[in-house]
N, C-alpha and C. Protein backbone atom coordinates (compact mmCIF):
# COMPACT_ATOMS: atom_id res chain seq x y z
N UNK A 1 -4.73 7.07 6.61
CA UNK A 1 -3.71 7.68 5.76
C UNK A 1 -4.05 9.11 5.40
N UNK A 2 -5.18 9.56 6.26
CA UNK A 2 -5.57 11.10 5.41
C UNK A 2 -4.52 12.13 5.92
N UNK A 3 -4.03 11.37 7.25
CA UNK A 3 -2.65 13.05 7.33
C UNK A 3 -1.30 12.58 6.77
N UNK A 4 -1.41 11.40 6.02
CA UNK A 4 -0.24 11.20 5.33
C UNK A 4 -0.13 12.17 3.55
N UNK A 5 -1.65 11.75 3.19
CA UNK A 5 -1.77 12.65 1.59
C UNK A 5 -1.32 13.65 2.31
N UNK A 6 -1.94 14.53 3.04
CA UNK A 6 -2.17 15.98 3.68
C UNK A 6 -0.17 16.22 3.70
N UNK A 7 0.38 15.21 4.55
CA UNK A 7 2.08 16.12 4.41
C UNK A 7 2.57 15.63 3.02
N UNK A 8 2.03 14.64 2.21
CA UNK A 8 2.40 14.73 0.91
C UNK A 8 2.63 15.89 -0.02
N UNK A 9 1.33 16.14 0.64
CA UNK A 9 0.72 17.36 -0.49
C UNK A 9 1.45 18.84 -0.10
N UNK A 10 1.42 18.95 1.26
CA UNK A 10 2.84 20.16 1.30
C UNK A 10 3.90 20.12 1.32
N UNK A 11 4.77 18.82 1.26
CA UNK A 11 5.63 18.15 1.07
C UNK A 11 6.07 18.93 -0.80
N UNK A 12 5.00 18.75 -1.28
CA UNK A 12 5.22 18.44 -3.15
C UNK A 12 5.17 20.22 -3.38
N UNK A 13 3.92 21.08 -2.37
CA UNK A 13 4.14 22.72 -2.40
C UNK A 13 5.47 23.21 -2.08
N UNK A 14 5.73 22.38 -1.38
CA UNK A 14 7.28 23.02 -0.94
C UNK A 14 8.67 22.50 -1.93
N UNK A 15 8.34 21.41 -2.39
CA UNK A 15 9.20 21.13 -3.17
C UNK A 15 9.20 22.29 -4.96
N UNK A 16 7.47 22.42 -4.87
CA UNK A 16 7.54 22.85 -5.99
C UNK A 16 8.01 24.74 -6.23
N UNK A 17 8.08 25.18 -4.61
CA UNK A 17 8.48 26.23 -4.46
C UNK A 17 10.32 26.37 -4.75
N UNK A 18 10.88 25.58 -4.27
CA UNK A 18 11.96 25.90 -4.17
C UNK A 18 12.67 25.22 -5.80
N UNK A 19 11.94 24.43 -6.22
CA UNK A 19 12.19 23.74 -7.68
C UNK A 19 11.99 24.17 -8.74
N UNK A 20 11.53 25.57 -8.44
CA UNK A 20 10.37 26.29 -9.57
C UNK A 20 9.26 24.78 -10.79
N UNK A 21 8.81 23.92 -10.10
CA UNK A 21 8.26 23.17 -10.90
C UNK A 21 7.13 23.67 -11.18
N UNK A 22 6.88 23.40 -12.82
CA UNK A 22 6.10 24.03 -13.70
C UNK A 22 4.65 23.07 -14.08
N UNK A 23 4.87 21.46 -13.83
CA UNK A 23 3.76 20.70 -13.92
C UNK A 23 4.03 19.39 -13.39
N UNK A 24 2.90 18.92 -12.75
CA UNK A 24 3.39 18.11 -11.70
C UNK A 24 1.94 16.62 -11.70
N UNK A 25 2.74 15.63 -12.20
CA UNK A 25 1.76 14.76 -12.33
C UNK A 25 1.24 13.89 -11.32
N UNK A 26 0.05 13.85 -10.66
CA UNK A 26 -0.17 12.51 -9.41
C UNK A 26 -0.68 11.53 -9.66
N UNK A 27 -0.32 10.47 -8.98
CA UNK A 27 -0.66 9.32 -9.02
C UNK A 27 -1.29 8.88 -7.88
N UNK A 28 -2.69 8.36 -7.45
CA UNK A 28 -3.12 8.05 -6.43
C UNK A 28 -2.31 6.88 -5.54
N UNK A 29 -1.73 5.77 -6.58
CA UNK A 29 -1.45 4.57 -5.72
C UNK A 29 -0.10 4.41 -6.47
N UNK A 30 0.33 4.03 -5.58
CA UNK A 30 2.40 3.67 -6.32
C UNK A 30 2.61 2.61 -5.41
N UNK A 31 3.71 1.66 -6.94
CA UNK A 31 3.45 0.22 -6.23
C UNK A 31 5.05 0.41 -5.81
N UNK A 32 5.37 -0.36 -4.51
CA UNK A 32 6.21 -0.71 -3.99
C UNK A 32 6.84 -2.28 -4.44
N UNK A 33 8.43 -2.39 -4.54
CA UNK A 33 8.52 -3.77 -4.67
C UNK A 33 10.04 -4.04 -3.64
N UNK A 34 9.00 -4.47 -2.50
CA UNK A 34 9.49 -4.44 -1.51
C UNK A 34 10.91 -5.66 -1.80
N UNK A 35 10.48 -7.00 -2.63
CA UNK A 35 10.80 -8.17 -3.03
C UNK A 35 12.22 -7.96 -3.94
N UNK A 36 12.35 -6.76 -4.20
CA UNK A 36 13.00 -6.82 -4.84
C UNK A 36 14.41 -5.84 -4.23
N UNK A 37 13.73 -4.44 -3.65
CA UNK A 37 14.57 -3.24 -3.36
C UNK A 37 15.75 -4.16 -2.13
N UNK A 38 15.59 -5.31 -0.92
CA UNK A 38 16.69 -5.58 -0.34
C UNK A 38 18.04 -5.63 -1.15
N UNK A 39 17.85 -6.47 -1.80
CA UNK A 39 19.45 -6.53 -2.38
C UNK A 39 19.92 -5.32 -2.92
N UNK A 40 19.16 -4.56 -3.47
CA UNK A 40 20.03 -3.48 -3.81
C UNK A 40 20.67 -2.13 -2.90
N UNK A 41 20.19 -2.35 -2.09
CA UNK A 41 20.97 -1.49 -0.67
C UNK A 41 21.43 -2.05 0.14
N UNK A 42 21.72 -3.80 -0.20
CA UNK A 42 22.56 -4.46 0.67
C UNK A 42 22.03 -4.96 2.05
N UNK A 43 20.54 -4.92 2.06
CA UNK A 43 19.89 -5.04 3.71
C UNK A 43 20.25 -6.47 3.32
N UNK A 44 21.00 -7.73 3.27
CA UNK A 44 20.83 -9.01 3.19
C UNK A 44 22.21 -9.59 3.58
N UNK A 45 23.09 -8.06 3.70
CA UNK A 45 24.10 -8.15 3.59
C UNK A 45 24.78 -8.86 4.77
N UNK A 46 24.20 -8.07 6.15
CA UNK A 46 24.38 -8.95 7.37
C UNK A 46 24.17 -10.22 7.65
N UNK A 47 22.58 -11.14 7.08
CA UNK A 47 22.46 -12.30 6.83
C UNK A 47 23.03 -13.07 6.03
N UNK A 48 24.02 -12.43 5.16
CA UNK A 48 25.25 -13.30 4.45
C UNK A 48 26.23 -13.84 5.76
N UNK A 49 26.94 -12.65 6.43
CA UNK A 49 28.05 -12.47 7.37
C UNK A 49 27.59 -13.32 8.50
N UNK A 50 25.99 -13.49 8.61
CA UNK A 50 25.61 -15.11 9.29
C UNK A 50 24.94 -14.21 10.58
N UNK A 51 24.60 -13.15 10.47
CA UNK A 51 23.96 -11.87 11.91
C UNK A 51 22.40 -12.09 11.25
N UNK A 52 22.02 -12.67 11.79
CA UNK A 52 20.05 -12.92 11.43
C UNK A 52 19.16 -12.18 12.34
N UNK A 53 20.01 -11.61 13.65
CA UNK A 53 18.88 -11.21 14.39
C UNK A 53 18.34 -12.01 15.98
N UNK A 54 19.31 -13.57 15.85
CA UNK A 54 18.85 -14.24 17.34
C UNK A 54 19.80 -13.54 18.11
N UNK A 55 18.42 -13.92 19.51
CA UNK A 55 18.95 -13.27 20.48
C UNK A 55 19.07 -12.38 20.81
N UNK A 56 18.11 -11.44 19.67
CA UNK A 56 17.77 -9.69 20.10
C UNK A 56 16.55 -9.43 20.02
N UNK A 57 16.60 -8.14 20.73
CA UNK A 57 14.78 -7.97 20.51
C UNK A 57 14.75 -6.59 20.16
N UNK A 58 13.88 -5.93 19.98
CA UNK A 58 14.05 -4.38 19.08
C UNK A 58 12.96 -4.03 19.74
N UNK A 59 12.66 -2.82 19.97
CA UNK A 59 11.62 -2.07 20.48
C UNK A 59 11.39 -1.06 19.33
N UNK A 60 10.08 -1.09 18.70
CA UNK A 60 9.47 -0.46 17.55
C UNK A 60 8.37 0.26 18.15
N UNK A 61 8.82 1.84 18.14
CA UNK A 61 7.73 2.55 18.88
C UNK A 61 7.37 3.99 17.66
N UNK A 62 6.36 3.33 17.53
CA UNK A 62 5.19 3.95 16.40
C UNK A 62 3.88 3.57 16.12
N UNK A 63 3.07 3.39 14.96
CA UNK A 63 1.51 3.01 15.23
C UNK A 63 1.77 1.79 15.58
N UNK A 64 2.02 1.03 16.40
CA UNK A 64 1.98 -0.15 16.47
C UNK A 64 2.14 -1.48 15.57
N UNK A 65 1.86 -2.55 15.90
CA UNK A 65 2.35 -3.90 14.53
C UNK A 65 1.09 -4.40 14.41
N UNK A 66 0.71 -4.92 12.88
CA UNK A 66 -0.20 -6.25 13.09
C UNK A 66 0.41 -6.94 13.08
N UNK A 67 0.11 -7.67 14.28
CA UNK A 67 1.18 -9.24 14.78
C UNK A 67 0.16 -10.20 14.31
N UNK A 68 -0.89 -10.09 13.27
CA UNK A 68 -1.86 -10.87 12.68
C UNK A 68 -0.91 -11.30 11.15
N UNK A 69 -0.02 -10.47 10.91
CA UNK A 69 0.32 -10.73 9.25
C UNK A 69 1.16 -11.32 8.99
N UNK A 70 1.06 -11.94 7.64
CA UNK A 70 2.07 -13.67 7.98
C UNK A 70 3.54 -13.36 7.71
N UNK A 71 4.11 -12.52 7.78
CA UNK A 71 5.85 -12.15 7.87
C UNK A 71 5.65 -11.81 9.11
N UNK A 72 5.32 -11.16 10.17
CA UNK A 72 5.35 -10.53 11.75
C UNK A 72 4.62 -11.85 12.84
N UNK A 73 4.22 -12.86 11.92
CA UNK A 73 3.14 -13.71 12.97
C UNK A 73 3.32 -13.91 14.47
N UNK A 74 2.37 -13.56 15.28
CA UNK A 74 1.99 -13.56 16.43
C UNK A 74 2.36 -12.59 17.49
N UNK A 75 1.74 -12.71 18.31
CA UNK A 75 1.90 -11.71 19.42
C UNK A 75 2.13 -12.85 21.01
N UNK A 76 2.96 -12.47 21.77
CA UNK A 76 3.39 -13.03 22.90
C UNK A 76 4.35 -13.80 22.87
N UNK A 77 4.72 -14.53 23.97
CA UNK A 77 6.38 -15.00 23.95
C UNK A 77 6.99 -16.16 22.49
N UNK A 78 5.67 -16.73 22.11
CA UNK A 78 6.36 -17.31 21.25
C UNK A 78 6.11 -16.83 19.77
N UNK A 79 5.45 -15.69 19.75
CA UNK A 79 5.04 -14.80 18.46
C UNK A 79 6.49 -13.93 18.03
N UNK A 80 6.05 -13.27 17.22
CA UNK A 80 7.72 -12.36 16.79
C UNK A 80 7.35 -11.32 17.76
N UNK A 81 6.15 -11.04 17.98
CA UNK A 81 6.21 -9.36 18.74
C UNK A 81 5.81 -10.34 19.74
N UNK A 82 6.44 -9.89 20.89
CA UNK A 82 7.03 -10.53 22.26
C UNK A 82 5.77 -9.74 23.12
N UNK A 83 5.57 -8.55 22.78
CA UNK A 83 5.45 -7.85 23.69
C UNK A 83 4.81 -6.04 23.63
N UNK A 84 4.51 -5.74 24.13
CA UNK A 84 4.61 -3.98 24.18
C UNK A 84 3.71 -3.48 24.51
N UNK A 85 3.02 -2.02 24.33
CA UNK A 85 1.68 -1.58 25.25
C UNK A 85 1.15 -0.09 23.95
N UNK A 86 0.12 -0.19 24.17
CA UNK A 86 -1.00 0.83 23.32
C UNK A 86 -0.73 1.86 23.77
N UNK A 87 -0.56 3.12 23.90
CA UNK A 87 -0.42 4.56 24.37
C UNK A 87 -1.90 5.22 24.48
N UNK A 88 -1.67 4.64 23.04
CA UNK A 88 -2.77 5.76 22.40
C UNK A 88 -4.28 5.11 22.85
N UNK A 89 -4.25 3.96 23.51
CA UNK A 89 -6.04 3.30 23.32
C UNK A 89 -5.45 2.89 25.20
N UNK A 90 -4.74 2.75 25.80
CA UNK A 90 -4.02 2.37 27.25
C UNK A 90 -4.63 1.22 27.12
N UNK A 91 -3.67 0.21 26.26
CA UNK A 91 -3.95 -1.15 26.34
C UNK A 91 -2.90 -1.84 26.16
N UNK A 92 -2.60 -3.58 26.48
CA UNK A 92 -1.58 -4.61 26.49
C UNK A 92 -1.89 -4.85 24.88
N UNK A 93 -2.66 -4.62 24.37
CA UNK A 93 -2.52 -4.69 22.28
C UNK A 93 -2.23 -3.64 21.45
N UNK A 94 -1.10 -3.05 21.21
CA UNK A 94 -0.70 -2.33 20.26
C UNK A 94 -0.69 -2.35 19.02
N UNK A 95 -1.89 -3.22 18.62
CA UNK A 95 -2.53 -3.01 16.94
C UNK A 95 -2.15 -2.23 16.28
N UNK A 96 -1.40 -2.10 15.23
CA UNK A 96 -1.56 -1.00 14.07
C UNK A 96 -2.78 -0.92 12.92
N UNK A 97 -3.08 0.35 13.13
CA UNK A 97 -4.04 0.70 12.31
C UNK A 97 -3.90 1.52 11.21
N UNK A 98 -3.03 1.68 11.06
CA UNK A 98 -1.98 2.62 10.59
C UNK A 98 -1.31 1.89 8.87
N UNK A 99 -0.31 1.09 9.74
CA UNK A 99 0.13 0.96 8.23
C UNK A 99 1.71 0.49 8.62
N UNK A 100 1.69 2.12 9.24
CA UNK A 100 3.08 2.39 9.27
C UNK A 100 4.31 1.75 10.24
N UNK A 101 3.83 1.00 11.09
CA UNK A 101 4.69 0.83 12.24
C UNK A 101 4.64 -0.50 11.75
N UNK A 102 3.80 -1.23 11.24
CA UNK A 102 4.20 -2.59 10.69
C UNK A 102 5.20 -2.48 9.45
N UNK A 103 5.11 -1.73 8.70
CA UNK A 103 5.78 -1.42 7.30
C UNK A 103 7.62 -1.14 7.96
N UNK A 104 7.62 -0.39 9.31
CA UNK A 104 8.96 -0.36 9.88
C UNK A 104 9.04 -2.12 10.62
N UNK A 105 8.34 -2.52 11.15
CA UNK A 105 8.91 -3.86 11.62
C UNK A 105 8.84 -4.97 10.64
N UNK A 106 8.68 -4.67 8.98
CA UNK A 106 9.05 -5.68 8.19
C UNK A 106 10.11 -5.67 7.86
N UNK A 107 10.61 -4.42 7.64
CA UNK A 107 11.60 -3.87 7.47
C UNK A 107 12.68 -4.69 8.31
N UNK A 108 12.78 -4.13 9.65
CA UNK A 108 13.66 -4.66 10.66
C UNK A 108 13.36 -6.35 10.74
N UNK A 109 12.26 -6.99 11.17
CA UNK A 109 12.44 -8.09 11.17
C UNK A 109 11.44 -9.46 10.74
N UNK A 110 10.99 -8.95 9.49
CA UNK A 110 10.04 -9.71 8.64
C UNK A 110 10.67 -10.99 8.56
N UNK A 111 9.92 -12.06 8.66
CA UNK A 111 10.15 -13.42 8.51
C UNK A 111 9.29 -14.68 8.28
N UNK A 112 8.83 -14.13 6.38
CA UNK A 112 7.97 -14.93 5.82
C UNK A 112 8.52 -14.87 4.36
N UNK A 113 7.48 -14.60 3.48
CA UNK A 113 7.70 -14.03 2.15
C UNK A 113 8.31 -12.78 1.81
N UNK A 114 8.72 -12.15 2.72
CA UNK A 114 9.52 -11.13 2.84
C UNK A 114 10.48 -11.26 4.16
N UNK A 115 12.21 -11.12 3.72
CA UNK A 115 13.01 -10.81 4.77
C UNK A 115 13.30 -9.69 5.59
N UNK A 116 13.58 -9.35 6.35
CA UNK A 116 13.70 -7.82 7.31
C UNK A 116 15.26 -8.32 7.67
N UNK A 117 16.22 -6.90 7.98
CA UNK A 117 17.49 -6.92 8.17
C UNK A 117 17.41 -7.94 9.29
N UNK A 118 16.91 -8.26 10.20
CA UNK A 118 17.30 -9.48 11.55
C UNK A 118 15.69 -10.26 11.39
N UNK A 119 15.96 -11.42 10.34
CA UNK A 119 14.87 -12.19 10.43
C UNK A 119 14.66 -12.75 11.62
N UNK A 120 15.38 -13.21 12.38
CA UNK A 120 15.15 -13.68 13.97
C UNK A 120 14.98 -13.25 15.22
N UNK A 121 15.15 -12.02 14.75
CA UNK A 121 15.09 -10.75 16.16
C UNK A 121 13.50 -11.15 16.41
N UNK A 122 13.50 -10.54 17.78
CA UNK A 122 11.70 -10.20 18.52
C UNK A 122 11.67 -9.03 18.91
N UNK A 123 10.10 -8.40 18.64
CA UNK A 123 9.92 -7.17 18.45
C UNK A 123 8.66 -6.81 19.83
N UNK A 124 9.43 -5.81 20.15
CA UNK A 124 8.20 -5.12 21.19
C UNK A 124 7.20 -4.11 20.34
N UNK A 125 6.33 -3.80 20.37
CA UNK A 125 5.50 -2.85 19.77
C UNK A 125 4.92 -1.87 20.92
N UNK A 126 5.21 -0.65 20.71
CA UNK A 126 4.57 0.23 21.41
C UNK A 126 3.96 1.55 20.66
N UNK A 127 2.70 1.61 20.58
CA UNK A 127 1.84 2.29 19.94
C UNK A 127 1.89 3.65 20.44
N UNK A 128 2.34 4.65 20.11
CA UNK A 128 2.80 6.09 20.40
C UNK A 128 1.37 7.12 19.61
N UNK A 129 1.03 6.49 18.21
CA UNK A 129 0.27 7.69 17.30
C UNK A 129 -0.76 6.81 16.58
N UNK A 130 -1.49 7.27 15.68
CA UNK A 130 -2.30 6.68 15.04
C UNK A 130 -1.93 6.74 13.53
């Protein structure tokens, strides 16, 4: 996550340039409530209308997935991530090490203690960055 602070942090210079902001408080860790934010932007909305996600598969190309974590579980045909390839390491395991490319495929298709817009979809992972 160190080049994530890093565009934070010019992210917040640039904001504070054009904002004229005068004092600016940080917080190292900010909690997310993932459990809660679906319903209020309606991501649940499709799984009302009865669209869950079978019968598709999504190709998620970023740091890769942990297909180890119990909303994404498994890797290969009968895992959620079906499939995909490492870029960055030239390998058949596209591990995320990252963070981030799992945090987008919970999103899209988490299916545990957390829902993703197509709980039934299958996900390719292809590892592009670190």
């Amino acid at each position: 996550m160190k080049h994530g602070k890093i565009i934070f942090f010019l992210v917040i210079i640039g904001l504070s340039l054009v904002l004229s902001l005068h004092y600016l408080y940080y917080k190292d860790s900010v909690e997310v409530f993932v459990t809660k934010s679906g319903p209020y932007i309606g991501a649940n909305y499709p799984q009302k209308l009865g669209y869950d996600g079978t019968g598709i598969t999504i190709a998620v190309i970023d740091t890769g997935i942990d297909y180890n974590h119990p909303d994404l579980f498994g890797l290969g045909p009968d895992g959620k991530v079906i499939g995909g390839y490492d870029f960055v390491d030239n390998d058949k395991t596209p591990f995320d090490t990252n963070g981030h490319g799992t945090e987008v495929a919970g999103i899209i298709a988490a299916d545990g203690t957390i829902s993703g817009m197509a709980p039934k979809a299958k996900l390719l992972a292809y590892r592009v960055s670190d």
